[in-house]
PDB file of N, CA and C in Angstrom:
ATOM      1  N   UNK A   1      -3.753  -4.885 -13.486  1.00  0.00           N
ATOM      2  CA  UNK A   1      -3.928  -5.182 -12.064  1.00  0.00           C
ATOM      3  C   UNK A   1      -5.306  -5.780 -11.867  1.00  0.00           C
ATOM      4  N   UNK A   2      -5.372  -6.854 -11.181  1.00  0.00           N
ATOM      5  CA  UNK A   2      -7.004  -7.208 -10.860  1.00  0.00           C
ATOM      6  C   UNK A   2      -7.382  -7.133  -9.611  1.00  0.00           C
ATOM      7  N   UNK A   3      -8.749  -6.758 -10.171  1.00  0.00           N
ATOM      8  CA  UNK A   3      -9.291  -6.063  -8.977  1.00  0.00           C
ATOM      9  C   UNK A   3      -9.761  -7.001  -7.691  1.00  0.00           C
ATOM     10  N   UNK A   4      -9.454  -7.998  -7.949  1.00  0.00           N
ATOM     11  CA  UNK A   4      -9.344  -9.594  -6.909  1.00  0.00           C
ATOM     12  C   UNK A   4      -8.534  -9.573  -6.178  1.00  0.00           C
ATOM     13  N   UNK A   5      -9.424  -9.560  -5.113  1.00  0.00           N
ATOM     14  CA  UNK A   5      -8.054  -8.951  -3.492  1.00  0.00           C
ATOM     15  C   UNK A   5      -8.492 -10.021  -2.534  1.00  0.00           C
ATOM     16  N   UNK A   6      -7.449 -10.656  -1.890  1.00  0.00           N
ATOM     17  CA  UNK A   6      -7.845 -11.477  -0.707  1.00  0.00           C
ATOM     18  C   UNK A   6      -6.522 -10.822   0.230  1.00  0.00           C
ATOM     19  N   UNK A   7      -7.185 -10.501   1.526  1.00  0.00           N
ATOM     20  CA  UNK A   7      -6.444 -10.094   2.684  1.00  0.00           C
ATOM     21  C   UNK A   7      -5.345 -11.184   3.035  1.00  0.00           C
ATOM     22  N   UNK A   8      -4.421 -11.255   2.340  1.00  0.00           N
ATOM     23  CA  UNK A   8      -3.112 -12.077   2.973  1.00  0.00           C
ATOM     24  C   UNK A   8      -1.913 -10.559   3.038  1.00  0.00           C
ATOM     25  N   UNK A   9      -2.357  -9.852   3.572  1.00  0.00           N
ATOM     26  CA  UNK A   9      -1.299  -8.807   4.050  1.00  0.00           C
ATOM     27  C   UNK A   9      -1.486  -8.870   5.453  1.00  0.00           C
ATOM     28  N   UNK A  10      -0.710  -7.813   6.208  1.00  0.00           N
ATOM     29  CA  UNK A  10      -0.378  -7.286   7.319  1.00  0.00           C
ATOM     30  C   UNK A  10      -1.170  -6.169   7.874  1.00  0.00           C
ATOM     31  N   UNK A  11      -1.999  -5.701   8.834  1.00  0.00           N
ATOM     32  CA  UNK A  11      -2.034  -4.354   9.716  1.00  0.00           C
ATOM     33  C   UNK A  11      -1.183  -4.066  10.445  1.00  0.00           C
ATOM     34  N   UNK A  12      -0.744  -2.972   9.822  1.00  0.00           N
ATOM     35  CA  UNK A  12       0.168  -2.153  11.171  1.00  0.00           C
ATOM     36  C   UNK A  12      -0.339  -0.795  11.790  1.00  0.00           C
ATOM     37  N   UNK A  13      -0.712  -0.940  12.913  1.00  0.00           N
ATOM     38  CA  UNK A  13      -1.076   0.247  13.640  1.00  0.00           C
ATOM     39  C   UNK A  13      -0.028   1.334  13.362  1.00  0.00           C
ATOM     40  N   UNK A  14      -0.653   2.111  13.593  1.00  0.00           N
ATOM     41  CA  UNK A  14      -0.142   3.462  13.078  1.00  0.00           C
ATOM     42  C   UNK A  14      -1.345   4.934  13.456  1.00  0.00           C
ATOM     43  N   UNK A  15      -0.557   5.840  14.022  1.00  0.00           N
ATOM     44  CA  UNK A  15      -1.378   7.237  14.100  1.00  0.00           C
ATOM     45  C   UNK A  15      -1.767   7.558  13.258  1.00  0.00           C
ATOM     46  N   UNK A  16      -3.146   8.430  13.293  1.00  0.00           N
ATOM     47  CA  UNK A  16      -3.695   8.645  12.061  1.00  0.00           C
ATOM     48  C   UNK A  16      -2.909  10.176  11.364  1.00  0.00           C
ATOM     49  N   UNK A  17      -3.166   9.800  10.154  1.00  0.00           N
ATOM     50  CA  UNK A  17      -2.189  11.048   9.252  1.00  0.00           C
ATOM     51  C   UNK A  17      -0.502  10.712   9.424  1.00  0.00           C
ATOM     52  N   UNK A  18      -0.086   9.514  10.205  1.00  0.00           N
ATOM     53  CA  UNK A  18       1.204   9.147   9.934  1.00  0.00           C
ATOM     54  C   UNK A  18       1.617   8.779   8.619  1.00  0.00           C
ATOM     55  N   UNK A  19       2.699   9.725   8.182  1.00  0.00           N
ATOM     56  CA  UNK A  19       3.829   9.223   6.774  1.00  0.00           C
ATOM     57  C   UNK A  19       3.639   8.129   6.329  1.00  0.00           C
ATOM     58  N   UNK A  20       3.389   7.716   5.375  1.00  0.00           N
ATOM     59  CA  UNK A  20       3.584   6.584   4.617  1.00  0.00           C
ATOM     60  C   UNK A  20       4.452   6.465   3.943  1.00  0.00           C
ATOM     61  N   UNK A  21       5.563   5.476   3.894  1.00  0.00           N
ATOM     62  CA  UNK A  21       7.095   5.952   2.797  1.00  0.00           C
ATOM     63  C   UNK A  21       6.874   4.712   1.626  1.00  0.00           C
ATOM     64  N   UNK A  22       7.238   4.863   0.668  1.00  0.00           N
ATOM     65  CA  UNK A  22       7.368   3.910  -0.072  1.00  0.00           C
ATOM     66  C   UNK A  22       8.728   2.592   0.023  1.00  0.00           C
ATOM     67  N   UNK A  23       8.317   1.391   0.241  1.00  0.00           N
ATOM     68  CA  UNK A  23       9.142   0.529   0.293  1.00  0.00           C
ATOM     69  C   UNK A  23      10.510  -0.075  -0.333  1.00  0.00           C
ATOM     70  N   UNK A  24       9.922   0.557  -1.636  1.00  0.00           N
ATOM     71  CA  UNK A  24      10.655  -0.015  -2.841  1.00  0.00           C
ATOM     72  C   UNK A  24      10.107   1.346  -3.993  1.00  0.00           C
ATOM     73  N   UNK A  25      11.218   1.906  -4.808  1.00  0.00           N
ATOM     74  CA  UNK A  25      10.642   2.945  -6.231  1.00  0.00           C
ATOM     75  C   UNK A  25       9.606   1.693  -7.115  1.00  0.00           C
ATOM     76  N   UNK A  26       9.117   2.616  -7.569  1.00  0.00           N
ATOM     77  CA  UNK A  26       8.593   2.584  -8.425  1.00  0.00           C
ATOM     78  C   UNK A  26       7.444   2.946  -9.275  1.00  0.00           C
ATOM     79  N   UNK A  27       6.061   2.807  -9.733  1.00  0.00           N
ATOM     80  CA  UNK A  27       5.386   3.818 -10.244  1.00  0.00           C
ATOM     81  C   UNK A  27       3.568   3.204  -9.863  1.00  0.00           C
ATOM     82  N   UNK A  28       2.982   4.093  -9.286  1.00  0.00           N
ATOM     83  CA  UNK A  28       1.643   3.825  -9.193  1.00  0.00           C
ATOM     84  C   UNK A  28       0.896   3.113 -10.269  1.00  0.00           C
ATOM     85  N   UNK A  29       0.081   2.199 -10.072  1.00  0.00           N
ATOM     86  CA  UNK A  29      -1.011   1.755 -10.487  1.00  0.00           C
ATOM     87  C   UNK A  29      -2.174   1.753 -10.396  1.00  0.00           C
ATOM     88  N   UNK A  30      -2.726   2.487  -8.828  1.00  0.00           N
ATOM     89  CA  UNK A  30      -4.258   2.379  -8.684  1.00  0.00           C
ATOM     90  C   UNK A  30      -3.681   3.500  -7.217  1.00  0.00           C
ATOM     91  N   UNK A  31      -4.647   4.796  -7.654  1.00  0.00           N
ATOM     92  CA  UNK A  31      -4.458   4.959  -6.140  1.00  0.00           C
ATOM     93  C   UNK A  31      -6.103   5.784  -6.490  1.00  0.00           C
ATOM     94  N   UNK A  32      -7.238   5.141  -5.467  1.00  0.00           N
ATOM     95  CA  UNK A  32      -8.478   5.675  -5.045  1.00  0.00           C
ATOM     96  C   UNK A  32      -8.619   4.636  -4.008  1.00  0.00           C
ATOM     97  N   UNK A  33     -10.264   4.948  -4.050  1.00  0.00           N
ATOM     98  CA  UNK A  33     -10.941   4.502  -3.033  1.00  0.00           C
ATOM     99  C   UNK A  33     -11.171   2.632  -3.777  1.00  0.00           C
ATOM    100  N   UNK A  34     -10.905   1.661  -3.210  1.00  0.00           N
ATOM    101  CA  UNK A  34     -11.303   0.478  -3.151  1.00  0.00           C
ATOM    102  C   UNK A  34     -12.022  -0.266  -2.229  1.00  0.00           C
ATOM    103  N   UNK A  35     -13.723  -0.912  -2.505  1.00  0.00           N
ATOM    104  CA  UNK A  35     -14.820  -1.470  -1.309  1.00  0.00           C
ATOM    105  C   UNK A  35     -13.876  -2.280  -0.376  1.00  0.00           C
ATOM    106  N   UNK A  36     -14.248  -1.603   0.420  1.00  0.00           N
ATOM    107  CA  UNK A  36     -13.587  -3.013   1.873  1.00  0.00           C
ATOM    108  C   UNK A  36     -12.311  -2.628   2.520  1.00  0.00           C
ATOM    109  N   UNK A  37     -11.053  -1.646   1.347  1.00  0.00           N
ATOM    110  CA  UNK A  37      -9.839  -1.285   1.729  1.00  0.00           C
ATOM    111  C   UNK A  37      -9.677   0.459   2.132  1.00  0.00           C
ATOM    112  N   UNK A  38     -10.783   1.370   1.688  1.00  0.00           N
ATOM    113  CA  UNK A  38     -10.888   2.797   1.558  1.00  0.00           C
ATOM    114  C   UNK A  38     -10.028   3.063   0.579  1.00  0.00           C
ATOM    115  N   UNK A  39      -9.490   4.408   0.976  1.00  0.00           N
ATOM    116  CA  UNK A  39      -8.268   4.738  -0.194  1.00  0.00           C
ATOM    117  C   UNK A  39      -7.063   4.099   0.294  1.00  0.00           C
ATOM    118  N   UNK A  40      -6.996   3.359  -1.422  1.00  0.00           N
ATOM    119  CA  UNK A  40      -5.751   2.375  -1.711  1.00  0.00           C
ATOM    120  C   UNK A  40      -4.820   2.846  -2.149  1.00  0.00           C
ATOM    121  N   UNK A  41      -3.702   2.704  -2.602  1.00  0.00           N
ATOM    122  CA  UNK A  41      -2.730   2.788  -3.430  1.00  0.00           C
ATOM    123  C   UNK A  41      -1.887   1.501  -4.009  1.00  0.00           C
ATOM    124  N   UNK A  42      -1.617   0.918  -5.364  1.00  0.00           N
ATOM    125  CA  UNK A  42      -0.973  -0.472  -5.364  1.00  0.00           C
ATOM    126  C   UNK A  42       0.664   0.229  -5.947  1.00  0.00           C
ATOM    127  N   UNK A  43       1.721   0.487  -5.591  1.00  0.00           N
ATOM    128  CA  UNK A  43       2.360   0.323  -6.750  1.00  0.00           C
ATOM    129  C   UNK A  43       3.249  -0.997  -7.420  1.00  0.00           C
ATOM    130  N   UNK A  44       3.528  -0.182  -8.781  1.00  0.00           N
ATOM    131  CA  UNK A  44       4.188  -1.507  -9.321  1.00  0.00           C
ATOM    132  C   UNK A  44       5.579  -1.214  -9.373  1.00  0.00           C
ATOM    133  N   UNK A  45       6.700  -2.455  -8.866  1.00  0.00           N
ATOM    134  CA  UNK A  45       7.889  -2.277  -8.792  1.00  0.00           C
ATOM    135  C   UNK A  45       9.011  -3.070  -9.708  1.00  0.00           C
ATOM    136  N   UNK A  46       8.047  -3.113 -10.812  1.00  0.00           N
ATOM    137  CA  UNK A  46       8.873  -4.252 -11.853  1.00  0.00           C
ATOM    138  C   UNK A  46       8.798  -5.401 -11.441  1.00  0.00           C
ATOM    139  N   UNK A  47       9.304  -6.651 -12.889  1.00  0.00           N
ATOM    140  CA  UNK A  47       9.461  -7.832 -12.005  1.00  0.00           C
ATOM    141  C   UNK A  47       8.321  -8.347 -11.584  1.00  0.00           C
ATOM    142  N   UNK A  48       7.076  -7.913 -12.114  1.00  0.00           N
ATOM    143  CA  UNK A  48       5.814  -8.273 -11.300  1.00  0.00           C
ATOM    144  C   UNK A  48       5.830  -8.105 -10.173  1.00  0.00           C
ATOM    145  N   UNK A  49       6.497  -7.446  -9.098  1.00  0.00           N
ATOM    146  CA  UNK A  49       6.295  -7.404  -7.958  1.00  0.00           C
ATOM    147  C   UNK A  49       5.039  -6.186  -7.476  1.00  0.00           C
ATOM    148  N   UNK A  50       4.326  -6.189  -6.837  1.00  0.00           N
ATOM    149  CA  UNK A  50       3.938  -4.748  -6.616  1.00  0.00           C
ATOM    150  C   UNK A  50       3.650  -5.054  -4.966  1.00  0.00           C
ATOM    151  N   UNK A  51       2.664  -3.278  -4.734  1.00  0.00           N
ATOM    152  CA  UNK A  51       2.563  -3.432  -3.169  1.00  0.00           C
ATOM    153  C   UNK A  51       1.540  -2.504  -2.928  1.00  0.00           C
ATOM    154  N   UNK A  52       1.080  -3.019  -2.075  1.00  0.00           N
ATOM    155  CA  UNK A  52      -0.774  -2.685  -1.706  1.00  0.00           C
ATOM    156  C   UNK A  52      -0.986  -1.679   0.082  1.00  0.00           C
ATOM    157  N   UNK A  53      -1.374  -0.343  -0.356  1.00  0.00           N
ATOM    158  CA  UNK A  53      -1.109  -0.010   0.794  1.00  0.00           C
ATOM    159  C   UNK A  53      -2.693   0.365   0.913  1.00  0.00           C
ATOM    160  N   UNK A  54      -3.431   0.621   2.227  1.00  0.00           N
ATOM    161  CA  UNK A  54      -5.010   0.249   2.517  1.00  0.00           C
ATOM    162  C   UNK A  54      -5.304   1.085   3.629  1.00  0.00           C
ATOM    163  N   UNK A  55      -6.457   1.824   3.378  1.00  0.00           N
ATOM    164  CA  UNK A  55      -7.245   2.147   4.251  1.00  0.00           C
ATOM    165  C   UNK A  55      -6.423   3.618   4.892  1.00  0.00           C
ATOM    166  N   UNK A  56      -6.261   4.319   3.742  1.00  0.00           N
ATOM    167  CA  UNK A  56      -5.380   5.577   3.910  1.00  0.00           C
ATOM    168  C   UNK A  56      -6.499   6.680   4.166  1.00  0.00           C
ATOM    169  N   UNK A  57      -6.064   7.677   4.945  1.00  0.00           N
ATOM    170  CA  UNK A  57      -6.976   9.121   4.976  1.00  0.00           C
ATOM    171  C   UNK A  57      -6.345   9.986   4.002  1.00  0.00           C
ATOM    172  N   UNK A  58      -5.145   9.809   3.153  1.00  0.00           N
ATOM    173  CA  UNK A  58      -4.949  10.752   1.739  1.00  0.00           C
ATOM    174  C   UNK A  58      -4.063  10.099   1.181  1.00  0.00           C
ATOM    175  N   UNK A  59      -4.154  10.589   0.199  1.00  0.00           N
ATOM    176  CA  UNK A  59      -3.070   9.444  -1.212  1.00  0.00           C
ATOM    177  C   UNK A  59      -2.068  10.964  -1.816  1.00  0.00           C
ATOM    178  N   UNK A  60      -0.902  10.720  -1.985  1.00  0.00           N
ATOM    179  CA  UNK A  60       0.243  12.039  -1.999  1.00  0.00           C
ATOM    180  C   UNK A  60       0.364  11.399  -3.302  1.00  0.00           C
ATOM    181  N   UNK A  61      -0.038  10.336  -4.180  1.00  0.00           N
ATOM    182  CA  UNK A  61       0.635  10.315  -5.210  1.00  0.00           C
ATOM    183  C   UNK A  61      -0.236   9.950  -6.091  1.00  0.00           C
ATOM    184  N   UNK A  62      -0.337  10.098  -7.663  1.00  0.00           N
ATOM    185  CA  UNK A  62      -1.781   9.873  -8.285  1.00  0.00           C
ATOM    186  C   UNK A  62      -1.180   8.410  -9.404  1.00  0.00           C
ATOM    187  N   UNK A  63      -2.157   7.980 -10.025  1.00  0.00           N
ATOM    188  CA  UNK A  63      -1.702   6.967 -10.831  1.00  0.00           C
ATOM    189  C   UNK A  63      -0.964   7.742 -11.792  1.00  0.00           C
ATOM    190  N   UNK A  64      -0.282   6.875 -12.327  1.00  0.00           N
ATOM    191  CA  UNK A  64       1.267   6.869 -13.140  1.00  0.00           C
ATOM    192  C   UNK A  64       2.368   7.860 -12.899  1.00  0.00           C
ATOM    193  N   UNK A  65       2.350   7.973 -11.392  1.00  0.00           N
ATOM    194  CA  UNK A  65       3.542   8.971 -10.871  1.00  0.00           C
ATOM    195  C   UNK A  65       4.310   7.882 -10.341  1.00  0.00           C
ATOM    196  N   UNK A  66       5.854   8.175 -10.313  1.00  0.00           N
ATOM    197  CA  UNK A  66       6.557   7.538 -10.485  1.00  0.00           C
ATOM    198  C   UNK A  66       6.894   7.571  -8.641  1.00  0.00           C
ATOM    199  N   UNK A  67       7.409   6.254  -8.197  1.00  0.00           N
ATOM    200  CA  UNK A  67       7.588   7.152  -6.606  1.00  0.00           C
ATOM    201  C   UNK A  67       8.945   6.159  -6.705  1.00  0.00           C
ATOM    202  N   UNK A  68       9.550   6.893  -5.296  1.00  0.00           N
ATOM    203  CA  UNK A  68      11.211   6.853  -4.687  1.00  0.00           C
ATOM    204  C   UNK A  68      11.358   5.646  -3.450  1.00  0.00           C
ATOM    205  N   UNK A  69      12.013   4.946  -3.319  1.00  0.00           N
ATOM    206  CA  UNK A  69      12.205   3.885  -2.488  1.00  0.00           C
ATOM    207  C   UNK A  69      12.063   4.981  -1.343  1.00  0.00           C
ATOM    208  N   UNK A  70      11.420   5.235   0.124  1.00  0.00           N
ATOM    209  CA  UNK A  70      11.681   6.063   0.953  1.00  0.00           C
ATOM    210  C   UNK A  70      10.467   7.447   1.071  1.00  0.00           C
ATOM    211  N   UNK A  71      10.335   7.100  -0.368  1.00  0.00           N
ATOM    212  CA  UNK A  71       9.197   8.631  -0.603  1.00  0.00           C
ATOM    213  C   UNK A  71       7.984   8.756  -0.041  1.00  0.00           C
ATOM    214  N   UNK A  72       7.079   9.903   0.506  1.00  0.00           N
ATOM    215  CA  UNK A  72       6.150   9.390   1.216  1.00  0.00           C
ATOM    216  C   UNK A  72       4.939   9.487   0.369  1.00  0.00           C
ATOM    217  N   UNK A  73       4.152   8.520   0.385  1.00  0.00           N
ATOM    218  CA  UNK A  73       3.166   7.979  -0.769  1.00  0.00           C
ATOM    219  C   UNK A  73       1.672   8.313  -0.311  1.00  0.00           C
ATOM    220  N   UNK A  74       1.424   8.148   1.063  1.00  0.00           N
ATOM    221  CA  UNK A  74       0.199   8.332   1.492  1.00  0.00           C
ATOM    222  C   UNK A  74       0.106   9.007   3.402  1.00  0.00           C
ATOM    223  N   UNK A  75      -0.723   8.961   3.918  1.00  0.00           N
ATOM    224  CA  UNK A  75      -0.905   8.870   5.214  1.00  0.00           C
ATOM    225  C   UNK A  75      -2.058   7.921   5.899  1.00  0.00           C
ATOM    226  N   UNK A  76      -1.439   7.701   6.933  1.00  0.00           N
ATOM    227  CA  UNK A  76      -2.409   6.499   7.255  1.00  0.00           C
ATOM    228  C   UNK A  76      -3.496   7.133   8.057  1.00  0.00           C
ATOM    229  N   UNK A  77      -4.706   6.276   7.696  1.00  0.00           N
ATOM    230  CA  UNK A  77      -5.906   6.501   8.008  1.00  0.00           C
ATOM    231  C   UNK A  77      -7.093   5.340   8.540  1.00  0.00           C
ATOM    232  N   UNK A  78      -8.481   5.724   8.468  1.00  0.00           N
ATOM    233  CA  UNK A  78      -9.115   4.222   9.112  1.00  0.00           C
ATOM    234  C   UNK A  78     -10.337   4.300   7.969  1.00  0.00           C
ATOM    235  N   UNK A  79     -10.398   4.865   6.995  1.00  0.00           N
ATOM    236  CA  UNK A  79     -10.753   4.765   5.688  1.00  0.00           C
ATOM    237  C   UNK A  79     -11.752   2.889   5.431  1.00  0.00           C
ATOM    238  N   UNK A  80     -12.379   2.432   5.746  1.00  0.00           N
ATOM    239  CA  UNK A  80     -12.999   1.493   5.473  1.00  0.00           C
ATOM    240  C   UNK A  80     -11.930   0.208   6.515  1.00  0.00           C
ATOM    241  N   UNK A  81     -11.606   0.739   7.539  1.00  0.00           N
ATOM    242  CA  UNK A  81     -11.113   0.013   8.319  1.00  0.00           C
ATOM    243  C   UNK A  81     -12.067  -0.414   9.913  1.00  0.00           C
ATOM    244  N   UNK A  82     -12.666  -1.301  10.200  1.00  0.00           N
ATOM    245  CA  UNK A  82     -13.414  -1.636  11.351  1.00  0.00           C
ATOM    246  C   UNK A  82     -12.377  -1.071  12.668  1.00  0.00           C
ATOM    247  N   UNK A  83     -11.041  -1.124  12.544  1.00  0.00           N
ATOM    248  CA  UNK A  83     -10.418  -1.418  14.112  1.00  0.00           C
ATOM    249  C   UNK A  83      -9.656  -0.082  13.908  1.00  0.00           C
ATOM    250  N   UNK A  84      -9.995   0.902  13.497  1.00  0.00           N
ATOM    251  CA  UNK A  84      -9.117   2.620  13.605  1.00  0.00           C
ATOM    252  C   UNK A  84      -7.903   2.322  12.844  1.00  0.00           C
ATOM    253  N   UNK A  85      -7.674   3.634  13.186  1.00  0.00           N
ATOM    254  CA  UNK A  85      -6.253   3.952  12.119  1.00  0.00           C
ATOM    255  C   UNK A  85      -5.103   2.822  11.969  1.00  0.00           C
ATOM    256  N   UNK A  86      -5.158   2.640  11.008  1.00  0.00           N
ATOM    257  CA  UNK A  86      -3.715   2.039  10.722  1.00  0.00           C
ATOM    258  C   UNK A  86      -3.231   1.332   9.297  1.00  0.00           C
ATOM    259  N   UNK A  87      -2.412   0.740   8.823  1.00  0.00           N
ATOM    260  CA  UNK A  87      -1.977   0.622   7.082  1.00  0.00           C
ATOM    261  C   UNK A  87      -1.914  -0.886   7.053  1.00  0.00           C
ATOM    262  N   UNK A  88      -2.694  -1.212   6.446  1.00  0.00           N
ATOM    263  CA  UNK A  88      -3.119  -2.612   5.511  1.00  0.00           C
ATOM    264  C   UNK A  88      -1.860  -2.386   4.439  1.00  0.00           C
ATOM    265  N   UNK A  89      -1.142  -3.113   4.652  1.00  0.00           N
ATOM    266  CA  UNK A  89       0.169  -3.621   3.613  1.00  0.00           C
ATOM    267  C   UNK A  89       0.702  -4.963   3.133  1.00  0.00           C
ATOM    268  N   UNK A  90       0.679  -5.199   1.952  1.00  0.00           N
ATOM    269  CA  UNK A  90       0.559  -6.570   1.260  1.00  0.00           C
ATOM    270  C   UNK A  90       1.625  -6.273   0.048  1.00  0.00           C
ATOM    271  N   UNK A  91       2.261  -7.701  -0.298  1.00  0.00           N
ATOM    272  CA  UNK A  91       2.810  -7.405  -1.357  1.00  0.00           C
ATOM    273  C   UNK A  91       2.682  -8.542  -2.123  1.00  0.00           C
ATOM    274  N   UNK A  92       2.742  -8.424  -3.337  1.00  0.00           N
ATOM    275  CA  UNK A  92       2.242  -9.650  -4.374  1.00  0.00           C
ATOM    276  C   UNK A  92       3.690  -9.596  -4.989  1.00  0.00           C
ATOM    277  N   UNK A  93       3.715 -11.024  -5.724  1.00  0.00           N
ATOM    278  CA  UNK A  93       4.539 -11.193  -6.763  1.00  0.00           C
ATOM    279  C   UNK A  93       3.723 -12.390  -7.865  1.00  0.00           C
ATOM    280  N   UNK A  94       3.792 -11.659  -9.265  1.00  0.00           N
ATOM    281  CA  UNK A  94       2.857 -13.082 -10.076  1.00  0.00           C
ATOM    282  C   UNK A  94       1.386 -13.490  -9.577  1.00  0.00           C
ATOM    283  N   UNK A  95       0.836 -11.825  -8.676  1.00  0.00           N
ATOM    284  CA  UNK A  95      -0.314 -12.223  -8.595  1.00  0.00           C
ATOM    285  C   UNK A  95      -0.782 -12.599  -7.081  1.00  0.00           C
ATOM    286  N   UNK A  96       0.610 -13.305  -6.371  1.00  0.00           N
ATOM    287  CA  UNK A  96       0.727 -14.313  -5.323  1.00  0.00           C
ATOM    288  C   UNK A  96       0.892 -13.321  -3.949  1.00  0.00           C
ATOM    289  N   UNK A  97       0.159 -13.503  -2.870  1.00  0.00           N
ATOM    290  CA  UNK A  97       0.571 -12.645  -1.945  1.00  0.00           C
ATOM    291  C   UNK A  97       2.101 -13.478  -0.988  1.00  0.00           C
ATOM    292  N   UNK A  98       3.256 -12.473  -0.876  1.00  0.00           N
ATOM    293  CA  UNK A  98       3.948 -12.527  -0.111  1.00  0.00           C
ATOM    294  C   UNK A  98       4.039 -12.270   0.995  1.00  0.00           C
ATOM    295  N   UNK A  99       5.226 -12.835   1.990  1.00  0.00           N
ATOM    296  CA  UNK A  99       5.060 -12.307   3.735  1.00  0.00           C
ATOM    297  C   UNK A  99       6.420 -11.035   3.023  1.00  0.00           C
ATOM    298  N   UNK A 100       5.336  -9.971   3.981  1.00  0.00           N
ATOM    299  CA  UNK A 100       5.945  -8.547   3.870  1.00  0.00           C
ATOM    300  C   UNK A 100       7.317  -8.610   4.410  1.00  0.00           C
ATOM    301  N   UNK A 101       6.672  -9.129   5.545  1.00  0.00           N
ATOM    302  CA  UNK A 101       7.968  -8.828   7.370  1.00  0.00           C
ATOM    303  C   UNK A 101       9.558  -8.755   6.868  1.00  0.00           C
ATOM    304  N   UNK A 102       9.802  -9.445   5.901  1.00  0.00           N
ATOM    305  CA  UNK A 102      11.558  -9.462   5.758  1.00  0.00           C
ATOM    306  C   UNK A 102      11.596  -8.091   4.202  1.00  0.00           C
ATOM    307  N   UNK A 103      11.025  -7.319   3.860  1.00  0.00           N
ATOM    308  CA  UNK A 103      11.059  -6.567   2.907  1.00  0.00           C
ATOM    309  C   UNK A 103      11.255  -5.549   3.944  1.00  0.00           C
ATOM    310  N   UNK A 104      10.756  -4.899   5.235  1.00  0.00           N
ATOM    311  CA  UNK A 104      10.698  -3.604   5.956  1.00  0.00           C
ATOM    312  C   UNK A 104      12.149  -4.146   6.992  1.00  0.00           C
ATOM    313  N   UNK A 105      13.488  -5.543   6.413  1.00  0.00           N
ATOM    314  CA  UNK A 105      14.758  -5.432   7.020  1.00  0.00           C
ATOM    315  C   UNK A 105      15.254  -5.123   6.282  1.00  0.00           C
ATOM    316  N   UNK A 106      15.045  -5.176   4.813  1.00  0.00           N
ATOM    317  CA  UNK A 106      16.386  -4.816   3.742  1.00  0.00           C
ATOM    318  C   UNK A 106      16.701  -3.238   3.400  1.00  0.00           C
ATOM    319  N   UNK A 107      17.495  -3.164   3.719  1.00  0.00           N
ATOM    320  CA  UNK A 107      17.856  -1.290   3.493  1.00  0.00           C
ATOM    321  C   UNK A 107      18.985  -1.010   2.552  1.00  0.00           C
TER     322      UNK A 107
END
């Protein structure tokens, strides 16, 4: 994973200490504190795909735990966030940031 981050994700407001579910299974790669994002979490979902969740007040899952499409991964927080609580969410593929918005219709 590199540690080269450019903000092409999403904020979504959110209460603080609100559920965080996981989008898609699959298994952690980085979950601490990262400059600029607070506590992060990336996981990886095969396929090179992974997904970047930001600026959490606790992380429920540690690196190389495996997580559940649905499972709750973190809670949201304002952790190195200027504008209060809420979840910085991005998803890469090959490195490349994707638009999230049609991943939180597929069920």
């Amino acid at each position: 994973f590199s540690a080269e981050l450019f903000r092409k994700g999403i904020d979504i407001e959110a209460p603080y200490g609100e559920q965080i579910r996981a989008v898609e299974g699959g298994r952690v790669i980085f979950a601490d504190r990262f400059p600029g994002y607070g506590k992060m979490m990336v996981v990886d979902h095969g396929e090179r795909y992974y997904t970047v969740y930001a600026h959490l007040s606790e992380l429920l899952k540690k690196n190389g735990e495996t997580v559940r499409k649905g499972e709750p991964i973190a809670l949201v927080g304002d952790s190195d966030s200027l504008a209060g609580a809420r979840l910085y969410f991005e998803i890469r593929k090959d490195g490349k940031p994707l638009d999230p918005v049609p991943w939180f219709k597929k069920q």
